[in-house]
C-alpha atoms as a PDB file:
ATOM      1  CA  UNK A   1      35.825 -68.423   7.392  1.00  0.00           C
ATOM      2  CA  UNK A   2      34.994 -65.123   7.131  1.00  0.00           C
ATOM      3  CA  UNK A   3      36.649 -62.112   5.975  1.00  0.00           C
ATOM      4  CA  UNK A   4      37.017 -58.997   7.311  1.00  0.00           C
ATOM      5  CA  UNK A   5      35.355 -56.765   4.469  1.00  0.00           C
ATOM      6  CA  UNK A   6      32.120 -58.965   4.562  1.00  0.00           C
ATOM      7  CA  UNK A   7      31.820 -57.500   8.036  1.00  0.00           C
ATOM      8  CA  UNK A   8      32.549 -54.102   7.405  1.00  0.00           C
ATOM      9  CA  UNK A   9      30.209 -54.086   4.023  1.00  0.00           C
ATOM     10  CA  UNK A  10      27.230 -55.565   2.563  1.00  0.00           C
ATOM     11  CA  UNK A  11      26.566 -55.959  -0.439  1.00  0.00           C
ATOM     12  CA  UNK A  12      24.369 -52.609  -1.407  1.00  0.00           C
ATOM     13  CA  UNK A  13      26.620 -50.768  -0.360  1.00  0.00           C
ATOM     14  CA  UNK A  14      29.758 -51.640  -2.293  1.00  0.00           C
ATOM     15  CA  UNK A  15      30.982 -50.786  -5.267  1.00  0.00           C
ATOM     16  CA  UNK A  16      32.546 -53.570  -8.039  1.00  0.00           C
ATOM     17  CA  UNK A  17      35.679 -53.255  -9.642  1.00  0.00           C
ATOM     18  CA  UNK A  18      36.956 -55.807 -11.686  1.00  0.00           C
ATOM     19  CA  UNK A  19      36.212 -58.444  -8.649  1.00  0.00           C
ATOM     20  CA  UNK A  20      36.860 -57.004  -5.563  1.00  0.00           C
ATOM     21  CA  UNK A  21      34.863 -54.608  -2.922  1.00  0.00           C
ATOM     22  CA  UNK A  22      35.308 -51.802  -2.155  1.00  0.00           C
ATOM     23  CA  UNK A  23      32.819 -49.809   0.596  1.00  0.00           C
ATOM     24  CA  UNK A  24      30.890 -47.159  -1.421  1.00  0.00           C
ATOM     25  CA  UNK A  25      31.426 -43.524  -0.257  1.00  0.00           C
ATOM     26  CA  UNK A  26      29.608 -41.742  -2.577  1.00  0.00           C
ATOM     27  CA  UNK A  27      26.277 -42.510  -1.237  1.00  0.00           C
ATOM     28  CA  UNK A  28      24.996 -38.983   0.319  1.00  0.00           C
ATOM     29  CA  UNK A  29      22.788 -39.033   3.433  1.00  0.00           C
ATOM     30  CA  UNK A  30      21.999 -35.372   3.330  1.00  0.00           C
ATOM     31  CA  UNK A  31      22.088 -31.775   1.703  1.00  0.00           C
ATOM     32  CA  UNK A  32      25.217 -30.275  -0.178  1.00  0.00           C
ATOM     33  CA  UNK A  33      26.448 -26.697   0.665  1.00  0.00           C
ATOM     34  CA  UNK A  34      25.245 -25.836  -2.272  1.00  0.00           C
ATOM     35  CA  UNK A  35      21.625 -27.069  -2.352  1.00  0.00           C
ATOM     36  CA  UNK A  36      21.751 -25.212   0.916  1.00  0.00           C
ATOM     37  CA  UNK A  37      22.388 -21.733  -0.005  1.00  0.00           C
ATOM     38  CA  UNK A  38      20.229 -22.059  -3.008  1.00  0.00           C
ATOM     39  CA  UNK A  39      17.582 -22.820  -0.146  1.00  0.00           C
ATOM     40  CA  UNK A  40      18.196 -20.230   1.675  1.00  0.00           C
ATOM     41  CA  UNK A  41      18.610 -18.058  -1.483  1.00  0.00           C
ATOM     42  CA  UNK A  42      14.742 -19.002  -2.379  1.00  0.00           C
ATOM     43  CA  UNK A  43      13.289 -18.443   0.807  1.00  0.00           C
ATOM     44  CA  UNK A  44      15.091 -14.828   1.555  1.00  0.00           C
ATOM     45  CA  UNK A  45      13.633 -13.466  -2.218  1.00  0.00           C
ATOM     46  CA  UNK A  46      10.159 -15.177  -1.149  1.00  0.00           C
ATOM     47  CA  UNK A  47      10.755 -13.454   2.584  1.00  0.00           C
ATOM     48  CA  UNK A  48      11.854  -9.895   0.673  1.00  0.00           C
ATOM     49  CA  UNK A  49       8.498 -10.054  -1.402  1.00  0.00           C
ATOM     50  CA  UNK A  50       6.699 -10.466   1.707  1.00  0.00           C
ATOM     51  CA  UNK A  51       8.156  -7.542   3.346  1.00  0.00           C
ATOM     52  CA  UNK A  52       7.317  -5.745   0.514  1.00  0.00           C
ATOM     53  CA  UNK A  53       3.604  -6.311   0.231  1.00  0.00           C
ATOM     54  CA  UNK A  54       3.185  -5.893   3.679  1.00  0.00           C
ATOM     55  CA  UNK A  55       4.801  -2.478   3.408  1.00  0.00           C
ATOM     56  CA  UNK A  56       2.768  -1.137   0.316  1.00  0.00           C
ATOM     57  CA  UNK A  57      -0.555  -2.316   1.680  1.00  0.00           C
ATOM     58  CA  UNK A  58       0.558   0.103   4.756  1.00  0.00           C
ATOM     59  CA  UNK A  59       1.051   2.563   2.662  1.00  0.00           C
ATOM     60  CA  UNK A  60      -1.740   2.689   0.696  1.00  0.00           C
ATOM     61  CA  UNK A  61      -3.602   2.358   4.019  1.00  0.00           C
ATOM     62  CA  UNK A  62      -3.093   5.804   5.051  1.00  0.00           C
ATOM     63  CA  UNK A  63      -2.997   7.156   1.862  1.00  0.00           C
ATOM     64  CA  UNK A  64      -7.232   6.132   1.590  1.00  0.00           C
ATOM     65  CA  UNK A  65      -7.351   7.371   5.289  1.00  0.00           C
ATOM     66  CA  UNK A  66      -5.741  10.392   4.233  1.00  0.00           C
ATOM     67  CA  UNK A  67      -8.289  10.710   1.051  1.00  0.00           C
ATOM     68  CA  UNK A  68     -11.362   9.880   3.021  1.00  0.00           C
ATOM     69  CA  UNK A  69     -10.609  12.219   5.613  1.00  0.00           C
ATOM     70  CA  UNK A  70      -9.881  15.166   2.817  1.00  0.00           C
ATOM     71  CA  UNK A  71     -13.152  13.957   1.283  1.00  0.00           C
ATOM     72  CA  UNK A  72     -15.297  14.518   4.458  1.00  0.00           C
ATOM     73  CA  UNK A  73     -13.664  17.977   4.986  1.00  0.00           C
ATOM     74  CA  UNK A  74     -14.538  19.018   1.110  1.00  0.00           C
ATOM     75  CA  UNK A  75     -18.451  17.932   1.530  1.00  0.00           C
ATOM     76  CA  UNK A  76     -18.372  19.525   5.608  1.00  0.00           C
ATOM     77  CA  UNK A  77     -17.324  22.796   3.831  1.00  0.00           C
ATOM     78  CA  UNK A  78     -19.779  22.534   0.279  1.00  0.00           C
ATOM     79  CA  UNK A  79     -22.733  21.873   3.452  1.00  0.00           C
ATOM     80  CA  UNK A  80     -21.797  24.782   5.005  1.00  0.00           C
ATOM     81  CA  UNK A  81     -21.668  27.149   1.932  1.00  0.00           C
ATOM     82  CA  UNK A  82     -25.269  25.750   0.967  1.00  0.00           C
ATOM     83  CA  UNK A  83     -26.190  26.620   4.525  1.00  0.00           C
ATOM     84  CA  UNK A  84     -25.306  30.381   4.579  1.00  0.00           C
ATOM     85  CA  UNK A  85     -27.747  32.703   4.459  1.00  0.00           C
ATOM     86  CA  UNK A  86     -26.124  35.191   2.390  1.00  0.00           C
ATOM     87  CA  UNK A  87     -25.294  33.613  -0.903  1.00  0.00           C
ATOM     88  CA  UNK A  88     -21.081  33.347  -1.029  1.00  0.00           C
ATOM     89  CA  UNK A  89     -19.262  35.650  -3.260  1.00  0.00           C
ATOM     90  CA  UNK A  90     -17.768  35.216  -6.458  1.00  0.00           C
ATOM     91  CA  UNK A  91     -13.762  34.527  -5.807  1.00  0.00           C
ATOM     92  CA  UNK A  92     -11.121  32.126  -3.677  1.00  0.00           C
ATOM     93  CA  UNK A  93     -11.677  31.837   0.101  1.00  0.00           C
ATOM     94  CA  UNK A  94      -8.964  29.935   2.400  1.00  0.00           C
ATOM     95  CA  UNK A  95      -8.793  28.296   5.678  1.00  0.00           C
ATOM     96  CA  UNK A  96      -8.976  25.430   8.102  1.00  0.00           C
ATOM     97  CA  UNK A  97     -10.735  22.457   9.528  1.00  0.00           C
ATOM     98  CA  UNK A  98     -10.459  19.941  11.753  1.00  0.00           C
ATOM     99  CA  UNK A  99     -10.915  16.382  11.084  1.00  0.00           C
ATOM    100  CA  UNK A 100      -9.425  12.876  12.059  1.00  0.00           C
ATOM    101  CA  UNK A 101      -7.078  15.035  15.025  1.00  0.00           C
ATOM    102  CA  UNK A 102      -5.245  16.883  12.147  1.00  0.00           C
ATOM    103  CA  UNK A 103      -5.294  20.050  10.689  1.00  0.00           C
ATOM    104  CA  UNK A 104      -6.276  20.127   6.863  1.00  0.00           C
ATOM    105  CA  UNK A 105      -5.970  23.094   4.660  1.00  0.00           C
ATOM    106  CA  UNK A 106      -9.335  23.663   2.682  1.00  0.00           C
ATOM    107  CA  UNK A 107      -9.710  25.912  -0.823  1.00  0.00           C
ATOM    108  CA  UNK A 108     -12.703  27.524  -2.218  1.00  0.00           C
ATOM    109  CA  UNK A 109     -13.215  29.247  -5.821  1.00  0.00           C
ATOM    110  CA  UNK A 110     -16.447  30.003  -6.196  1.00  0.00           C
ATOM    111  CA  UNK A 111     -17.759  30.957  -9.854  1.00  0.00           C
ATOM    112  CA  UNK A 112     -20.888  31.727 -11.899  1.00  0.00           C
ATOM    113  CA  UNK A 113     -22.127  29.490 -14.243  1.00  0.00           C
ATOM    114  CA  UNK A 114     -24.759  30.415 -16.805  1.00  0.00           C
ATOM    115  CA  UNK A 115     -27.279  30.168 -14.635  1.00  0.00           C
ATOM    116  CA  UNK A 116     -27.930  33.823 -13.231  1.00  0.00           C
ATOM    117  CA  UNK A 117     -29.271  32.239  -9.741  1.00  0.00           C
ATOM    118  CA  UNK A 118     -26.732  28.750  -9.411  1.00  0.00           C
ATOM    119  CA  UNK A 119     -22.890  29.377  -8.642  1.00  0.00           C
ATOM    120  CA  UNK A 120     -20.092  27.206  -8.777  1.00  0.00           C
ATOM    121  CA  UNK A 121     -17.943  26.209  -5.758  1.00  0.00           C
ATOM    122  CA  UNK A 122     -14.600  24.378  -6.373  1.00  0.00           C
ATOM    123  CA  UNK A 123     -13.210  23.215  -3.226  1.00  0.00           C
ATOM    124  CA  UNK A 124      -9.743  21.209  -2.476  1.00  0.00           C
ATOM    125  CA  UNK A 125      -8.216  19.685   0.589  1.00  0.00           C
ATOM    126  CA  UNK A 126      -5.110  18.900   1.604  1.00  0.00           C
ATOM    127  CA  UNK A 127      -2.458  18.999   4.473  1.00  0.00           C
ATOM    128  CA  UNK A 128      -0.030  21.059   3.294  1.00  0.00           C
ATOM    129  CA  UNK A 129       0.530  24.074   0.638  1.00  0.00           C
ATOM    130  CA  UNK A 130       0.952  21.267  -2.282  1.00  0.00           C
ATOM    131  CA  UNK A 131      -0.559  19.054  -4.062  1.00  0.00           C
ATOM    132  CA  UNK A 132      -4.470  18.695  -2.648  1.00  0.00           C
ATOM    133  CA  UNK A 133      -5.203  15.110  -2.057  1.00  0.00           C
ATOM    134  CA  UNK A 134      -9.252  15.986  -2.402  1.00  0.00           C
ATOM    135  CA  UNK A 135     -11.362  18.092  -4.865  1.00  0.00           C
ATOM    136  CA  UNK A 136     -15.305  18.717  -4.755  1.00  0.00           C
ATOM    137  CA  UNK A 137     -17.274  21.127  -7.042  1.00  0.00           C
ATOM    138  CA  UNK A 138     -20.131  21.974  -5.473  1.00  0.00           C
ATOM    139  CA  UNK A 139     -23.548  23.860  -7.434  1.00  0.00           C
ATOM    140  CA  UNK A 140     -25.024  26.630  -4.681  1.00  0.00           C
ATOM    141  CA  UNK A 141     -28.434  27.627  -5.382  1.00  0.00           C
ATOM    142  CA  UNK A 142     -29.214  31.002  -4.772  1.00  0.00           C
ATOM    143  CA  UNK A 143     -30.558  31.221  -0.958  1.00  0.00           C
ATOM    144  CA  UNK A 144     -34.533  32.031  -0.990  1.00  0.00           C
ATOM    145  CA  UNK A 145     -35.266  35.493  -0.112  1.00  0.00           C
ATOM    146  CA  UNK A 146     -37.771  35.803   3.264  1.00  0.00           C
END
């Protein structure tokens, strides 16, 4: 004859207690709350670091773009001072350029050195009034006289 708890359980899956069966309940099939949000806990810091990267390396992008662009504007404008006929004067010059479809604010300070016929030319780049994001220093030979 059978009984009905043989049916219900095997063997495996019960639990003994001082003879008699009783169906185990304790066995888990699948995640806890818990292990869940610690899960989900992991993968939003590892998601949050990614953002971050991804955001920085923008970042510093255009900041090189920016510092390239400044660059080529500083050696256009040291070219064009070595090109002049008339050798440039002793003193600080301002303006503009073009370059990259913005407008970038060049400086020159141009200096003697102790050479009677080489002067100096300090030149910085930048976008705005502040800080220049480029400096070249340029040494201008005096032009040859025809």
């Amino acid at each position: 004859m059978h009984s009905i708890a043989s049916d219900i359980t095997k063997p495996d899956d019960t639990v003994r207690t001082g003879g008699d069966a009783i169906p185990s309940v304790c066995k888990s099939r699948g995640f806890t709350l818990l292990e869940v949000l610690v899960a989900l806990a992991v993968i939003a810091i590892g998601l949050a670091a990614a953002i971050r990267v991804g955001a920085t390396n923008s970042a510093n992008a255009i900041h090189l773009r920016d510092k390239t662009l400044a660059q080529y504007v500083a050696a256009n404008k040291a070219v064009e001072l070595r090109l002049q006929a008339q050798w440039p004067a002793v003193g600080t010059q301002r303006g503009r350029a073009p370059m990259g479809h913005r407008e970038w604010r060049w400086s020159t300070r141009v200096s003697e050195t102790f050479d009677a016929r080489v002067r100096r030319a300090d030149i910085e780049v930048g976008i705005e009034d502040g800080k220049p994001i480029a400096t070249l220093s340029a040494f201008l030979p005096q032009p040859a006289q025809p």
